[in-house]
Protein backbone atom coordinates (compact mmCIF):
# COMPACT_ATOMS: atom_id res chain seq x y z
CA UNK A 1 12.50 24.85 55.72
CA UNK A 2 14.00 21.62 54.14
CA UNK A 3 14.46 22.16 49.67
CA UNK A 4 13.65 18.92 48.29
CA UNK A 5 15.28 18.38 44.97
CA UNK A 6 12.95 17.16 41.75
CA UNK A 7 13.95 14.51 39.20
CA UNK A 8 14.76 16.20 35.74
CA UNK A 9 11.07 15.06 33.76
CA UNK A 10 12.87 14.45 30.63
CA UNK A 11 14.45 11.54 32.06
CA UNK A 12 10.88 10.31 33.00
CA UNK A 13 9.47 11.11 29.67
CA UNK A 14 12.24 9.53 27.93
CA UNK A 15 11.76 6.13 30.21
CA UNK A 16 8.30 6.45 29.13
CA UNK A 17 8.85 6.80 25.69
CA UNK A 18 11.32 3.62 25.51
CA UNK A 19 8.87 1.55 27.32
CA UNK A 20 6.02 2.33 24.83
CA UNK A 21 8.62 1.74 21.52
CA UNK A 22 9.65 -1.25 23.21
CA UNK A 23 5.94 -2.87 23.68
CA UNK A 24 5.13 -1.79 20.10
CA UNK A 25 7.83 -3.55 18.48
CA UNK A 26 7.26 -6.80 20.61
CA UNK A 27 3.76 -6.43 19.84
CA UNK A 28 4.37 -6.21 15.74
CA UNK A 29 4.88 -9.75 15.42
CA UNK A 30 1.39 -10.65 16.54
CA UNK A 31 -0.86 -7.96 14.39
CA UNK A 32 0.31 -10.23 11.09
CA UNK A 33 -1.58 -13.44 12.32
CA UNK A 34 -0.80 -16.35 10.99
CA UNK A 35 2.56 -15.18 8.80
CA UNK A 36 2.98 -17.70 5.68
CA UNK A 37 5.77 -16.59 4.11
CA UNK A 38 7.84 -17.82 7.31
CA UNK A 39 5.33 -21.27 8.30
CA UNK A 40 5.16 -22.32 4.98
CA UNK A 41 7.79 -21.45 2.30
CA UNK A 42 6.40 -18.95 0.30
CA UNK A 43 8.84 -16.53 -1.36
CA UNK A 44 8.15 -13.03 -1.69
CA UNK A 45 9.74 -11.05 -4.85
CA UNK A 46 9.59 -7.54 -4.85
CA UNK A 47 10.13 -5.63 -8.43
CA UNK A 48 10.41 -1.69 -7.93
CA UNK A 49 9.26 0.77 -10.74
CA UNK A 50 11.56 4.09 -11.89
CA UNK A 51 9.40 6.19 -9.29
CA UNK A 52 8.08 3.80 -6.42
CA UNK A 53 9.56 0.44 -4.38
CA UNK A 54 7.63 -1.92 -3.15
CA UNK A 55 8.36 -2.81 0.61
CA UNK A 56 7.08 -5.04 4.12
CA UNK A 57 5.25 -7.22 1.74
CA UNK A 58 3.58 -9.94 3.79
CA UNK A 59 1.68 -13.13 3.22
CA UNK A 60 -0.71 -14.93 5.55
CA UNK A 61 -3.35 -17.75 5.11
CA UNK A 62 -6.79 -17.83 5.71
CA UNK A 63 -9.04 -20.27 4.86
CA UNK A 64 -6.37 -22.06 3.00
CA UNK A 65 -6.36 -18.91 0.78
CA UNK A 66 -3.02 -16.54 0.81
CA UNK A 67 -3.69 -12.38 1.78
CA UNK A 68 -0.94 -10.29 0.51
CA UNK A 69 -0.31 -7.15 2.56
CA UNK A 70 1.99 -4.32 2.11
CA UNK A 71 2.93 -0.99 0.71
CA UNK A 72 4.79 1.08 -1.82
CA UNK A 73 6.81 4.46 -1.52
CA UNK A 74 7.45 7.02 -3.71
CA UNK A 75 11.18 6.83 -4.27
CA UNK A 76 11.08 10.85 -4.87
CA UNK A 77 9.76 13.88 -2.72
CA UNK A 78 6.86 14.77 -4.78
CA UNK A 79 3.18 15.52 -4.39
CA UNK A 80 0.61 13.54 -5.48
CA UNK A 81 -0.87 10.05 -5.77
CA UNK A 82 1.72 7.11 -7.12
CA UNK A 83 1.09 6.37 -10.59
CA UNK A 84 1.22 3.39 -12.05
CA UNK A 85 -0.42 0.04 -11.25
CA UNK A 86 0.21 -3.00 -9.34
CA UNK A 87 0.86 -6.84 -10.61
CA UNK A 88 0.64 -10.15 -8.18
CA UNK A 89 1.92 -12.97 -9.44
CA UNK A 90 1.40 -16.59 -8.27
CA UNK A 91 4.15 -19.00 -8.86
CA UNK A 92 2.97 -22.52 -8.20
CA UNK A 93 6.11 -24.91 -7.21
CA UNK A 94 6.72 -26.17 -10.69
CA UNK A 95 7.61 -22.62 -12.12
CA UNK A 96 4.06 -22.03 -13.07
CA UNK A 97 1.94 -18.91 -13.15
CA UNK A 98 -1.16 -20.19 -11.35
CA UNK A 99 -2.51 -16.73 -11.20
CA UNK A 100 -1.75 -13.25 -12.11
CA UNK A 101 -4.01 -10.00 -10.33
CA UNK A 102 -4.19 -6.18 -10.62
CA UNK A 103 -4.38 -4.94 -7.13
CA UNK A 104 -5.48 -1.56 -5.93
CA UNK A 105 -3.31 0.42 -3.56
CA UNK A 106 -4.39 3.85 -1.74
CA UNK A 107 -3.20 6.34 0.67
CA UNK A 108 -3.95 6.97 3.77
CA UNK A 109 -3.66 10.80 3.88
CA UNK A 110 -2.71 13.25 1.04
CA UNK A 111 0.47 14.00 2.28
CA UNK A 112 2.06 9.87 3.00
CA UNK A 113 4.38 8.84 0.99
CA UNK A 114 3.28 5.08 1.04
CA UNK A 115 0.01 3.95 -0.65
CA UNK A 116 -0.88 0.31 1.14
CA UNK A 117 -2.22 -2.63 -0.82
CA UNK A 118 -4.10 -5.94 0.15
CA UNK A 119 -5.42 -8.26 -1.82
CA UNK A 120 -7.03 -11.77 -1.20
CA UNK A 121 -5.62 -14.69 -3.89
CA UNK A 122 -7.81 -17.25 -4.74
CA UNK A 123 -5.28 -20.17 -4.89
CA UNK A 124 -4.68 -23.14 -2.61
CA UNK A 125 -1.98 -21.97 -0.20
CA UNK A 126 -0.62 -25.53 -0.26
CA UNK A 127 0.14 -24.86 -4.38
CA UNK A 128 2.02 -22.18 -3.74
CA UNK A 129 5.95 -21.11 -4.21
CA UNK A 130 6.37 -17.58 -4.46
CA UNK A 131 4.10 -14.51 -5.21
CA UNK A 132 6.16 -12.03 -7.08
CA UNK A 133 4.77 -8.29 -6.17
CA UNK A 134 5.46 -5.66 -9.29
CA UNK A 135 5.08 -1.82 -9.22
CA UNK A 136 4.54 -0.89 -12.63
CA UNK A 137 4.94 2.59 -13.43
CA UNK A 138 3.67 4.77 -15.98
CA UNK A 139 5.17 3.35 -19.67
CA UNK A 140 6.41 0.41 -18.10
């Protein structure tokens, strides 16, 4: 009777596991689209509140119109929603506000610590410099 000796499965599983982080990450880049904010110049400025940052803020065009995408954390362990509201600001290339929106964020689950946001601005992409994205808190 011949033993035959068996790979350890953790090193398969672990393989496994790098292959699948590995295709997600290469695969990020493409589930943006059409990313603005690295084609065409626009600046993204983030402005935290005392209790939640704003973070992976993304802009894309469509239709010659620029989608805003991202999220915000709570900077604390706590439960509950987020409070506060958020402001997106347009900033056409001379300085200019060219439009200023109150955007809606939400949760996905009770328990996430990130409420996501995205918001359509009706502006010309071509007009614009910047879109400045501000978490303001409760009494701010």
């Amino acid at each position: 009777m011949q033993l035959t000796q068996k790979k350890p499965r953790h090193r398969t599983l672990a393989a496994a596991a790098l292959l699948l982080a590995t295709a997600c990450v290469s695969s990020m880049g493409a589930t943006f689209g059409d990313d603005a904010s690295a084609r065409e110049g626009i600046a993204i400025e983030t402005s935290d509140s005392r209790n939640a940052r704003v973070a992976l803020v993304h802009t894309r065009t469509i239709d010659s119109q620029v989608a805003v995408t991202g999220y915000i954390e709570k900077k604390h362990l706590q439960r509950g929603m987020i409070p506060g509201r958020l402001l997106l600001t347009v900033i056409g290339h001379d300085g200019n506000v060219l439009q200023e929106v109150s955007g809606n964020y939400h949760r996905r689950s009770l328990h996430s610590k990130r409420a996501y946001f995205s918001e359509m601005l009706d502006v010309d992409a071509r007009d614009v410099s910047a879109v400045r994205v501000t978490h303001l808190g409760i009494g701010e």
